[in-house]
Protein backbone atom coordinates (compact mmCIF):
# COMPACT_ATOMS: atom_id res chain seq x y z
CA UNK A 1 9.98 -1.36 30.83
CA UNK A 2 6.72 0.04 32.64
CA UNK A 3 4.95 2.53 30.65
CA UNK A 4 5.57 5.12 33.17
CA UNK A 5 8.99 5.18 33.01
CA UNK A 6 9.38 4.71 29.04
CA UNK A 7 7.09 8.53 29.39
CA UNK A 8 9.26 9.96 31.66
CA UNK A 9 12.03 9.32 29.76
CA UNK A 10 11.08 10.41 26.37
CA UNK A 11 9.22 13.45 27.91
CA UNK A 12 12.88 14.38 29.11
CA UNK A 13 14.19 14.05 25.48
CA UNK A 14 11.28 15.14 22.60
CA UNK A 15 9.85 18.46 21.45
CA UNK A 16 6.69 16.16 20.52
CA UNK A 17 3.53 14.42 22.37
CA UNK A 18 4.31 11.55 24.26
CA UNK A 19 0.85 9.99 25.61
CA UNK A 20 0.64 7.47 28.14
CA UNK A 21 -2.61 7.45 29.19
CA UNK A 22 -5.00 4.10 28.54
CA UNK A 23 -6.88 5.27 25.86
CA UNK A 24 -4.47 6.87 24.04
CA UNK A 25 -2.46 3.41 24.14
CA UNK A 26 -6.13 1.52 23.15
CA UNK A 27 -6.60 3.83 20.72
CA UNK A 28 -4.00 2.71 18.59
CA UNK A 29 -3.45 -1.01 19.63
CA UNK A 30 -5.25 -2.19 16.69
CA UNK A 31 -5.31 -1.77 12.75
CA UNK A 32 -7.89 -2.04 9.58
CA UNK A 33 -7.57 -5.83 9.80
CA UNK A 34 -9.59 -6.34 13.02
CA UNK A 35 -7.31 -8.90 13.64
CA UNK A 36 -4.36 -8.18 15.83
CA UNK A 37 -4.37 -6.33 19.46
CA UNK A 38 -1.17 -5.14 20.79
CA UNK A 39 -0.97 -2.27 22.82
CA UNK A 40 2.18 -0.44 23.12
CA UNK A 41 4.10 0.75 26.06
CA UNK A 42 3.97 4.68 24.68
CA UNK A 43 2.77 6.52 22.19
CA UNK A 44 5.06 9.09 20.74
CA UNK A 45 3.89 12.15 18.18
CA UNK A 46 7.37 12.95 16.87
CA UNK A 47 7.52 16.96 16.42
CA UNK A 48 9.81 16.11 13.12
CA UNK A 49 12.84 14.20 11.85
CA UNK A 50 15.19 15.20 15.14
CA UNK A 51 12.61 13.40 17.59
CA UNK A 52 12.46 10.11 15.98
CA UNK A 53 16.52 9.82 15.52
CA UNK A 54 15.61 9.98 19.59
CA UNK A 55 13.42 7.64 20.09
CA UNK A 56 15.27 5.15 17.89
CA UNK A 57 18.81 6.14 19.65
CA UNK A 58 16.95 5.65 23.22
CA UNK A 59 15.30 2.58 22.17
CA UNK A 60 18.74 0.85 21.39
CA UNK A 61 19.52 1.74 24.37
CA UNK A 62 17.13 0.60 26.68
CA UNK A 63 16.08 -2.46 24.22
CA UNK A 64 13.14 -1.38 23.70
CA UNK A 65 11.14 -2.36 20.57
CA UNK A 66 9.55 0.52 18.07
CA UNK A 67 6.50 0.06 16.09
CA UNK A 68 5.73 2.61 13.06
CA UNK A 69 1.97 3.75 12.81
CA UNK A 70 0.30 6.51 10.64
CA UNK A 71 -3.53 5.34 9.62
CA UNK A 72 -2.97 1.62 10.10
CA UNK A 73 -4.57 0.40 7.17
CA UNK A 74 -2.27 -3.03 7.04
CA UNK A 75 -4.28 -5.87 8.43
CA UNK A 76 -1.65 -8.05 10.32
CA UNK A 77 -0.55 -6.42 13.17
CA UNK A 78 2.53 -4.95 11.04
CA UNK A 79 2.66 -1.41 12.56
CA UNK A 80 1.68 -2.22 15.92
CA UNK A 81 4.22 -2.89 18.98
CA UNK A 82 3.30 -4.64 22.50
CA UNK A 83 4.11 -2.39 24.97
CA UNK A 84 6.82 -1.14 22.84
CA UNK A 85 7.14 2.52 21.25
CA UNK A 86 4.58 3.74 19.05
CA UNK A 87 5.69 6.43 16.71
CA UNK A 88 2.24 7.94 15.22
CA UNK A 89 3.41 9.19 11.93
CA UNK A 90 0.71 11.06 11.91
CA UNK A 91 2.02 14.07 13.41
CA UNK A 92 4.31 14.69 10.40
CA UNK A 93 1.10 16.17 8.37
CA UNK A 94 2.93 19.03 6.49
CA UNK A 95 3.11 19.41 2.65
CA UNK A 96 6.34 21.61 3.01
CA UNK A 97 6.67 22.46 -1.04
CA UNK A 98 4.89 21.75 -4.45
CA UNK A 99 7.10 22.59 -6.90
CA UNK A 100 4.98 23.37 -10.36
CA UNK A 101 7.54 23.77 -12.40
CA UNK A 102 9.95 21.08 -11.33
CA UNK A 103 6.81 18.64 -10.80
CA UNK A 104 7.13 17.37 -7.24
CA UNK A 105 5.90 17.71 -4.09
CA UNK A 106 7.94 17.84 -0.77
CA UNK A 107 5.86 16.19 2.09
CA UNK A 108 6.43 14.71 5.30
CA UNK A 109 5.67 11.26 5.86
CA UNK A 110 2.45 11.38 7.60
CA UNK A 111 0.61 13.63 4.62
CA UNK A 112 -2.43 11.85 3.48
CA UNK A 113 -2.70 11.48 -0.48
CA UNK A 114 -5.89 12.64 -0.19
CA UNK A 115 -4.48 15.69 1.32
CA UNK A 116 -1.67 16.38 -1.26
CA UNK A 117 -4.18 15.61 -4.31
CA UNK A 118 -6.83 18.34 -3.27
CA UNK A 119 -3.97 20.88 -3.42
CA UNK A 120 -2.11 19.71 -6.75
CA UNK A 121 -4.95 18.89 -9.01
CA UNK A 122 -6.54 22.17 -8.40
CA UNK A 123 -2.89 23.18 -10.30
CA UNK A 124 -3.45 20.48 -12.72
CA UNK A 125 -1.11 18.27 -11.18
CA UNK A 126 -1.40 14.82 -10.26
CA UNK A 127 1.00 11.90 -8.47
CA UNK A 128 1.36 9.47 -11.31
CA UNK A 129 0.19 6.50 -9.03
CA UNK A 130 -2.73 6.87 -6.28
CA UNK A 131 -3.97 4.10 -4.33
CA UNK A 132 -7.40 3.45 -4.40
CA UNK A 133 -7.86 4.56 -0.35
CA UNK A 134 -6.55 8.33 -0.51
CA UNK A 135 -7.02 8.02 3.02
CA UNK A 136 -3.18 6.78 3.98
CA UNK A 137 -0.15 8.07 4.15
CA UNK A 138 3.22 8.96 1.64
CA UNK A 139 5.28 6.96 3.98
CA UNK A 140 2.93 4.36 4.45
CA UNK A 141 2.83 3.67 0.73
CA UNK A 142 6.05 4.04 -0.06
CA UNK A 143 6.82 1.14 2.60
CA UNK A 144 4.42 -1.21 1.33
CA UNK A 145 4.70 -0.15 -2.80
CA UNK A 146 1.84 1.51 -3.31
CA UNK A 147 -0.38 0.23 -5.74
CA UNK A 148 -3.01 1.63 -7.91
CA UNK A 149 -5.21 2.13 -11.34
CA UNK A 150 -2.46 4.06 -13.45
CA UNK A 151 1.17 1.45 -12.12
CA UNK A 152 0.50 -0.26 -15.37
CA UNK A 153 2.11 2.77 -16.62
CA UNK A 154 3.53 4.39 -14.07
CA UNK A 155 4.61 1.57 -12.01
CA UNK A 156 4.57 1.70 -7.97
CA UNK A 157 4.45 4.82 -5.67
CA UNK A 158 7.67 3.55 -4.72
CA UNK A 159 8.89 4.26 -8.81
CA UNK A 160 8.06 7.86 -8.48
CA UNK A 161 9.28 9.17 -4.87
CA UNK A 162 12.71 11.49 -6.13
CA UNK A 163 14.03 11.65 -2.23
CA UNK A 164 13.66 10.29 1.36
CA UNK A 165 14.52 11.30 4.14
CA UNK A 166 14.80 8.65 7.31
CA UNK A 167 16.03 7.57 10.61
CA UNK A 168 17.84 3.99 9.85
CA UNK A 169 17.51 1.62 13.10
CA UNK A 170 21.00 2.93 13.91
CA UNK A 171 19.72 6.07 14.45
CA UNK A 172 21.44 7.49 11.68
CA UNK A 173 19.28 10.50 9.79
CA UNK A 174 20.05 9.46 5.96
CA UNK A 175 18.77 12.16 2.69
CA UNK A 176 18.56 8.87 -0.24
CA UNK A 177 17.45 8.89 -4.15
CA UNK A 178 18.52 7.33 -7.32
CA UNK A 179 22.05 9.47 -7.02
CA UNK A 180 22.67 9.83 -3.50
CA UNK A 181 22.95 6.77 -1.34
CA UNK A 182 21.35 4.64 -3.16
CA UNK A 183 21.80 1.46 -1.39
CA UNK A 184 20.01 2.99 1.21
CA UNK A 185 16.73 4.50 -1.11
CA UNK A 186 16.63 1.12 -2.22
CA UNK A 187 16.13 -0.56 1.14
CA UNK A 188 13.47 1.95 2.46
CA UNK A 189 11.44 1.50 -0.34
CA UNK A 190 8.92 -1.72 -0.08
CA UNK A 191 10.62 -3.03 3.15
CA UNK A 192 8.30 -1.54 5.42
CA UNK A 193 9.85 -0.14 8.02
CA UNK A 194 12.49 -2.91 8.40
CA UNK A 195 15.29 -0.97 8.17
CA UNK A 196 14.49 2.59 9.00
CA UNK A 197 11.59 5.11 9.39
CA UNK A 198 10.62 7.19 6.80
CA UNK A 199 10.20 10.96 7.66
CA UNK A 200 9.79 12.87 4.48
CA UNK A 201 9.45 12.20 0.87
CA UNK A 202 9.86 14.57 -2.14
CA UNK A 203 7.65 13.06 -4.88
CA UNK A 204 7.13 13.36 -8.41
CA UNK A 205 4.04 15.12 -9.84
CA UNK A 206 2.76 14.74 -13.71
CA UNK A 207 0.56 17.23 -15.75
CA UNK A 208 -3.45 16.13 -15.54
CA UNK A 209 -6.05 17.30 -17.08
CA UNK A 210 -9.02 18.63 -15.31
CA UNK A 211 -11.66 15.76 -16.80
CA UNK A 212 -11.94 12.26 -16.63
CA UNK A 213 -14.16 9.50 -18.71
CA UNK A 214 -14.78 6.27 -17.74
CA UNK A 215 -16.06 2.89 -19.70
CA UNK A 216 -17.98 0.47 -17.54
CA UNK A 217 -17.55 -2.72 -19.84
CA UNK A 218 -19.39 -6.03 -18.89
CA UNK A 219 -17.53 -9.77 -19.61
CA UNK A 220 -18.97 -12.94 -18.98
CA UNK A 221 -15.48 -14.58 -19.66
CA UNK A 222 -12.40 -13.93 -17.91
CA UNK A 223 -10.10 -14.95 -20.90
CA UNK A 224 -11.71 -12.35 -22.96
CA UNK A 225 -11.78 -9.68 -20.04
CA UNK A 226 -8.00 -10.65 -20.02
CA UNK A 227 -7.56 -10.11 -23.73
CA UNK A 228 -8.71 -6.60 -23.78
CA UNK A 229 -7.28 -5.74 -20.79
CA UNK A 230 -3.85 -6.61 -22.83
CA UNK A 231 -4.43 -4.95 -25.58
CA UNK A 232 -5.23 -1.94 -24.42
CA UNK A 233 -2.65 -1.85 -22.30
CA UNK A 234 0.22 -2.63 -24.70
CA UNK A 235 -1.64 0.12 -27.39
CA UNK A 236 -1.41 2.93 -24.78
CA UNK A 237 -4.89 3.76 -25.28
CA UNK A 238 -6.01 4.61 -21.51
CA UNK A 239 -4.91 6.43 -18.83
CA UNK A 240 -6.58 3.71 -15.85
CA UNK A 241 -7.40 0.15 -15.65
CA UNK A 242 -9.01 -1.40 -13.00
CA UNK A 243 -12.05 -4.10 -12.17
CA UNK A 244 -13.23 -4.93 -8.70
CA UNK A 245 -14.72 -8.10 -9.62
CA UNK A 246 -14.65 -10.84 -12.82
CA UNK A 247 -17.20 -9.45 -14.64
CA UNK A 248 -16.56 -5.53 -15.22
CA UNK A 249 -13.76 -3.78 -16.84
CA UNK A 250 -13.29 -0.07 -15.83
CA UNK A 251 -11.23 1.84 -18.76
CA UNK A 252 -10.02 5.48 -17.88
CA UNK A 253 -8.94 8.25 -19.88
CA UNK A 254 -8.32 12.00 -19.03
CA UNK A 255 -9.25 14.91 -20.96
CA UNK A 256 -10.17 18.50 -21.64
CA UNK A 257 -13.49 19.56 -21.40
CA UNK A 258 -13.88 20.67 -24.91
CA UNK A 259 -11.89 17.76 -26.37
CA UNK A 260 -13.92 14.61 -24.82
CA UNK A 261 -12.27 11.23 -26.39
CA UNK A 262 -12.83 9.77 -29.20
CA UNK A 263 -15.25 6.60 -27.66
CA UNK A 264 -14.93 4.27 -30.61
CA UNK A 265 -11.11 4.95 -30.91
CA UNK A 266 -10.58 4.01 -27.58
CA UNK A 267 -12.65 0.77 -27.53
CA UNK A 268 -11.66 -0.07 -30.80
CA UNK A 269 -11.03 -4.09 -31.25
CA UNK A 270 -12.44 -4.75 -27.30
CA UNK A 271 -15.14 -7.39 -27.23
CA UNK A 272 -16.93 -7.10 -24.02
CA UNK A 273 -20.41 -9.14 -23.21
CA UNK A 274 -22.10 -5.59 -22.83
CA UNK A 275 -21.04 -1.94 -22.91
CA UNK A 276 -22.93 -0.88 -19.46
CA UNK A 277 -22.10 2.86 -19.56
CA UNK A 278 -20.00 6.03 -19.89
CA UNK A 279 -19.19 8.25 -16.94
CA UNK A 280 -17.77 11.39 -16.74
CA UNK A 281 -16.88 13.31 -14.04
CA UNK A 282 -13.62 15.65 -12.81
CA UNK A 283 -10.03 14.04 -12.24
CA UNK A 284 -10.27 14.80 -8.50
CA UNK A 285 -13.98 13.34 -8.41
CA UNK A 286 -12.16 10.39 -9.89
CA UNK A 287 -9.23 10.16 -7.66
CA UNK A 288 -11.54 9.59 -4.66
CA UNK A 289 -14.59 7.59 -6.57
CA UNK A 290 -13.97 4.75 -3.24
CA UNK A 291 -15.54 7.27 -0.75
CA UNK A 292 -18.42 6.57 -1.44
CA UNK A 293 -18.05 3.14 -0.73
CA UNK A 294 -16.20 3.34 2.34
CA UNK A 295 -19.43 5.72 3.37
CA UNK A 296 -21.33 2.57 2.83
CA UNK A 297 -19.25 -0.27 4.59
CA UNK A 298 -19.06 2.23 7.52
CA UNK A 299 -22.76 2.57 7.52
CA UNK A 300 -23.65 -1.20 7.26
CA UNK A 301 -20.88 -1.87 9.75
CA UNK A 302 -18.44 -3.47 6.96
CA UNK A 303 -15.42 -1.09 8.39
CA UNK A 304 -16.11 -2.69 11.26
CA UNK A 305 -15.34 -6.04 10.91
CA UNK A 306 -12.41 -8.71 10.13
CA UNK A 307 -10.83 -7.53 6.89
CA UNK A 308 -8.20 -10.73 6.50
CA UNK A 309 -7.44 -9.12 2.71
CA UNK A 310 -5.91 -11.15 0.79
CA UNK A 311 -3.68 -10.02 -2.50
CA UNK A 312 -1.22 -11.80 -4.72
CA UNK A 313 0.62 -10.57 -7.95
CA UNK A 314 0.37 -13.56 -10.33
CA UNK A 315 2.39 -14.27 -13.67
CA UNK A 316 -0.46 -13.29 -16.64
CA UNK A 317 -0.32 -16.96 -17.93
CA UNK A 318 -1.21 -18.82 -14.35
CA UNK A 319 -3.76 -16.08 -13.89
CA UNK A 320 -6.76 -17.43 -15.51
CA UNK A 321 -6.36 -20.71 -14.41
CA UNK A 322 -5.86 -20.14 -10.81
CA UNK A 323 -8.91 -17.09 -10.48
CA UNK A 324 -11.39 -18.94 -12.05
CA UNK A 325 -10.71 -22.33 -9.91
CA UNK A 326 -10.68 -20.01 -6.33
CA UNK A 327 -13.45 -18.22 -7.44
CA UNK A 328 -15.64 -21.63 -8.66
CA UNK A 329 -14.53 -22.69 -4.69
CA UNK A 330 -15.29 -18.97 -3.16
CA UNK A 331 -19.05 -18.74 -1.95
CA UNK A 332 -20.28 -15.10 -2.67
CA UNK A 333 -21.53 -15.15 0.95
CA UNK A 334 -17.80 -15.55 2.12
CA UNK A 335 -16.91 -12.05 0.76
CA UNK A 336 -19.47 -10.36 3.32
CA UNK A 337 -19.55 -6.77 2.00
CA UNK A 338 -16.42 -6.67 0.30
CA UNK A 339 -15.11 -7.72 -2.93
CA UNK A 340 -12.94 -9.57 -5.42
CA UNK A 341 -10.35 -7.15 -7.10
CA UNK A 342 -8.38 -7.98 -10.43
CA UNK A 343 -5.18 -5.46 -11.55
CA UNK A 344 -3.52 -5.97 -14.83
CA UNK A 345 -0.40 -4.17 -15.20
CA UNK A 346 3.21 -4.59 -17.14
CA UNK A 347 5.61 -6.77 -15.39
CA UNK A 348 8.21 -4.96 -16.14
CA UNK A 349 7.17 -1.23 -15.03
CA UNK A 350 8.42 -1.31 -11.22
CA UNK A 351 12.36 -0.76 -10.53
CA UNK A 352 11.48 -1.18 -6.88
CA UNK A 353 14.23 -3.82 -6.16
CA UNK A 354 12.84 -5.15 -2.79
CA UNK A 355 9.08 -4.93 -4.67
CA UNK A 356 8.73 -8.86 -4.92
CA UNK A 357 6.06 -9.77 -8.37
CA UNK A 358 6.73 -12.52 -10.95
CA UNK A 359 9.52 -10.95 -13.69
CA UNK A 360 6.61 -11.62 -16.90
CA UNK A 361 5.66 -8.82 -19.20
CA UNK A 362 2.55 -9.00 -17.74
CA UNK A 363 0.86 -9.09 -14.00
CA UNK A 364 -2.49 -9.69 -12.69
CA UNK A 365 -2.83 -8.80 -9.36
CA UNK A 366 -5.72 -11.01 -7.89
CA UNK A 367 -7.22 -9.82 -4.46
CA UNK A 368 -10.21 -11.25 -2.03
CA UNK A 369 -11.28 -8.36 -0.29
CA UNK A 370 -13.61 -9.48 2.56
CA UNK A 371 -15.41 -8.43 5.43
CA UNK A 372 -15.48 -11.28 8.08
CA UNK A 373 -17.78 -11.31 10.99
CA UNK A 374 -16.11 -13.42 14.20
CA UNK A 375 -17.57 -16.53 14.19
CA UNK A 376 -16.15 -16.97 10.76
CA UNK A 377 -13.30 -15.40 10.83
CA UNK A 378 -10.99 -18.78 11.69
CA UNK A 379 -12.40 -20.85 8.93
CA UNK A 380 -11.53 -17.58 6.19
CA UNK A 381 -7.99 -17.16 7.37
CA UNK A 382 -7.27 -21.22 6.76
CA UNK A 383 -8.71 -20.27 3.39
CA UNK A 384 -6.69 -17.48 3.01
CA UNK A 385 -3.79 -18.95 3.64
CA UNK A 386 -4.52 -21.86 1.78
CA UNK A 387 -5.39 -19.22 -1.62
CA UNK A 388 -1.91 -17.51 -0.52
CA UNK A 389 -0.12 -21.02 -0.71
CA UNK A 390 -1.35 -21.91 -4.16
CA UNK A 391 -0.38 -18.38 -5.71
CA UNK A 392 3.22 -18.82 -4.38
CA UNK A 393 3.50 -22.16 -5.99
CA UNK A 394 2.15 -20.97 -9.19
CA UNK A 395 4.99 -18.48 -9.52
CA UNK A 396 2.76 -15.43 -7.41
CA UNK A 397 4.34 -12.83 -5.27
CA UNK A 398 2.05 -11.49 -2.28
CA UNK A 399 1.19 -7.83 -1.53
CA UNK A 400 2.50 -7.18 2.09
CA UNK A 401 -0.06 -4.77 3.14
CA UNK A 402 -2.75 -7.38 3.86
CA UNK A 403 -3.34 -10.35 5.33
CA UNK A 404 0.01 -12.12 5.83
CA UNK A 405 0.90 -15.43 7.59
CA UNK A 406 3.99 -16.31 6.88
CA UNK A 407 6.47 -18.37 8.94
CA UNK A 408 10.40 -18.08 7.67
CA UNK A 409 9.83 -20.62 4.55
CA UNK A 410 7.52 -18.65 2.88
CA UNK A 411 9.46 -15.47 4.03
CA UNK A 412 12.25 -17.12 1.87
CA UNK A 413 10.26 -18.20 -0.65
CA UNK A 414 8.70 -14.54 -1.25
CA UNK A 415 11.95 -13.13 -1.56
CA UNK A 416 13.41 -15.47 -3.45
CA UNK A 417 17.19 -14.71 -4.21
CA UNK A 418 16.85 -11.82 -2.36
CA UNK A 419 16.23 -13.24 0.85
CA UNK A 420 20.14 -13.25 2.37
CA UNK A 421 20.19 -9.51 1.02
CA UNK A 422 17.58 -9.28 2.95
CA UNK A 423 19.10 -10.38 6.14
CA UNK A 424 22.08 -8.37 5.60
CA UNK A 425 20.47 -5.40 5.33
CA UNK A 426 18.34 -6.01 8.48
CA UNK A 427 21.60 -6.80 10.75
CA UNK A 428 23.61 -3.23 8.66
CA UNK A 429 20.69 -0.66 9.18
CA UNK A 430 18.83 -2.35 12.48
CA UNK A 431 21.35 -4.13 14.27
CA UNK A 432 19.68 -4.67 17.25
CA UNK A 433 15.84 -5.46 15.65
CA UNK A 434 14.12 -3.04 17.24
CA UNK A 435 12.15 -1.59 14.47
CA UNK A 436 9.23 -3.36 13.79
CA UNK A 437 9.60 -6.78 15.02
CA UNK A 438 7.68 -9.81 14.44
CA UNK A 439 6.54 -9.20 11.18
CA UNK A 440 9.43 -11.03 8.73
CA UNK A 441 10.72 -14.14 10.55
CA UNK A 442 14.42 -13.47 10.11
CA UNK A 443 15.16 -16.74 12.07
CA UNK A 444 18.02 -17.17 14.07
């Protein structure tokens, strides 16, 4: 169907933007992966809920495929549509609620976390699980998982969302949770977009407290960065755990300002090469601690090239085995400006059913984060792929948000037993496959 006509139509039916025009349609033809060009028919700004139940009920009609898009940060062409429908999630920006006392936060789906954290930690509130990009959106995150430095407790974003609201590829406007249809909560969550299109979330919100101290611990052994990132994980000590590379350890804990942590407490038993430093700075400061980084890769032109990311959940006891044998094969020229990212977290924390990681006590995420100029950018994906390969067969899971080339084997093999439930659910809640397409191979 020609672009003009796809307007005219949904002009006819929607209180929101629809936007036709070439750059409009350029403008969002692409995503953070530099990979993947398609440019859709249309670009619709839904007003609310009521316009995309009309866009999905017109597309079944006409057969015309729908493409979900709010900042774009997935790197394979997953929220982008060839001369489909573009729904720019974006335009759902309100924080409708924040409920102190009840500890949530009503939002619609296109809210930034970055947006909904500058107004709740003010109140000494925080989500229980940021990303590390504040930058994208609740119902971006909650179709993907949502990862961050506090899941090892807390477990996904998807763990900690009370109610959704969606349009279902039938068209169907659905309110889901935990108590009310829950076959339906469960299928939005980690599916992204699949199955329906988020529109609103009401998430929960835990007490912070205004201060935040960090321990920047050196190893020069990844067995012994894994030990004490085990142990103080299974002792509770720390409120965040993260390292962006093999050697350093970041350990997190909130606090008052007049009752700093007890250091040697907290570090008690850990055996790192070197103690580097101790940072302190406010809870919000430390919530968005990436910008700064982003503000360099968009300076030395890192944003702007190839990111092919790469991230797999592995079971703890393959983990240091398979890191240290990619990273003896990964040239430190091959990661361009970006980096290597490690995530230890409890196996067991995520009740995400459609969340794919290996069922161990313990998890170690495992990411190459690259920047990839063009001329290289063939050779890295066949290494990519080849890195995603060898986590799958050593019991891994991948993170969908990245860089994903799967054809309908390793669909299969990612979800496992679930797979069939998958395809049930796709053919009950998006009969005709309109939402999203392309991204899981379903297969005849």
């Amino acid at each position: 169907m020609m672009s003009a006509s796809l307007a005219r139509d949904l002009r006819a039916l929607l209180s929101g933007q629809v936007l036709d025009d070439e750059a409009a349609r350029l403008d969002r033809s692409g995503d953070f992966g530099r990979m993947t060009r398609r440019i859709p028919g249309v670009v619709v700004r839904p007003a609310g809920t009521g316009d995309v139940a009309k866009v999905i009920r017109y597309a079944r009609q006409s057969s015309v495929p729908v493409a979900t898009r709010a900042e774009a940060h997935t790197q394979s062409g997953q929220a982008l549509t060839d001369g489909g429908i573009l729904l720019d999630m974006t335009s759902l920006d309100r924080i409708q609620s924040i409920d102190a006392s009840g500890s949530w936060a009503d939002c619609e789906a296109g809210v930034k976390w970055d947006t909904l954290v500058r107004q709740t930690i003010p109140q000494g509130l925080v989500p229980p699980v940021l990303t590390n990009n504040l930058g994208v959106t609740l119902g971006g995150t909650l179709s993907v998982a949502g990862l961050g430095v506090a899941s090892f407790r807390h477990g996904a974003q998807g763990d900690n969302v009370l109610e959704i609201e969606a349009v279902m590829g039938t068209g169907d406007v659905v309110v889901c949770s935990e108590d009310a249809n829950r076959p339906v909560f469960d299928a939005l969550r980690s599916t992204f977009g699949q199955f329906g299109v988020i529109t609103r979330a009401r998430v929960t919100l835990r007490r912070c407290r205004p201060r935040t101290r960090t321990y920047f611990l050196l190893y020069d052994d990844l067995g012994a960065l894994m030990r004490d990132a085990r142990l103080v994980i299974e002792h509770d000590r720390i409120d965040y755990i993260e390292s962006t590379c093999v050697p350093p350890l970041h350990l997190t804990v909130e606090h008052g300002p007049e009752s700093p942590p007890a250091d040697a407490e907290t570090l008690q038993g850990l055996a790192p090469y070197r103690k580097v430093h101790i940072e302190d700075q406010d809870t919000l400061e430390f919530a968005a601690r990436m910008e700064p980084l982003f503000a360099i890769w968009k300076r030395t032109g890192n944003w702007a090239l190839a990111h092919p990311w790469t991230e797999t959940i592995l079971p703890w006891g393959a983990a240091e085995p398979f890191i240290t044998q990619v990273l003896a094969g990964l040239p430190p020229t091959a990661l361009g400006g970006g980096h290597v990212l490690l995530w230890p977290c409890r196996g067991t924390v995520s009740r995400v059913p459609l969340f794919m990681h290996p069922e161990t006590p313990l998890v170690m995420g495992f990411g190459i984060l690259p920047g990839v100029p063009p001329d290289l950018l063939q050779q890295a994906r066949r290494r990519l792929n080849m890195m995603s390969d060898m986590s799958m067969a050593a019991g891994a899971r991948r993170y969908l948000s990245g860089f994903i080339e799967f054809d309908r084997a390793r669909w299969k093999q990612h979800f496992g037993p679930r797979w069939d439930e998958i395809g049930r659910l796709k053919k009950t809640h998006d009969p005709d496959g309109i939402l999203n397409p392309g991204f899981i191979d379903y297969g005849p």
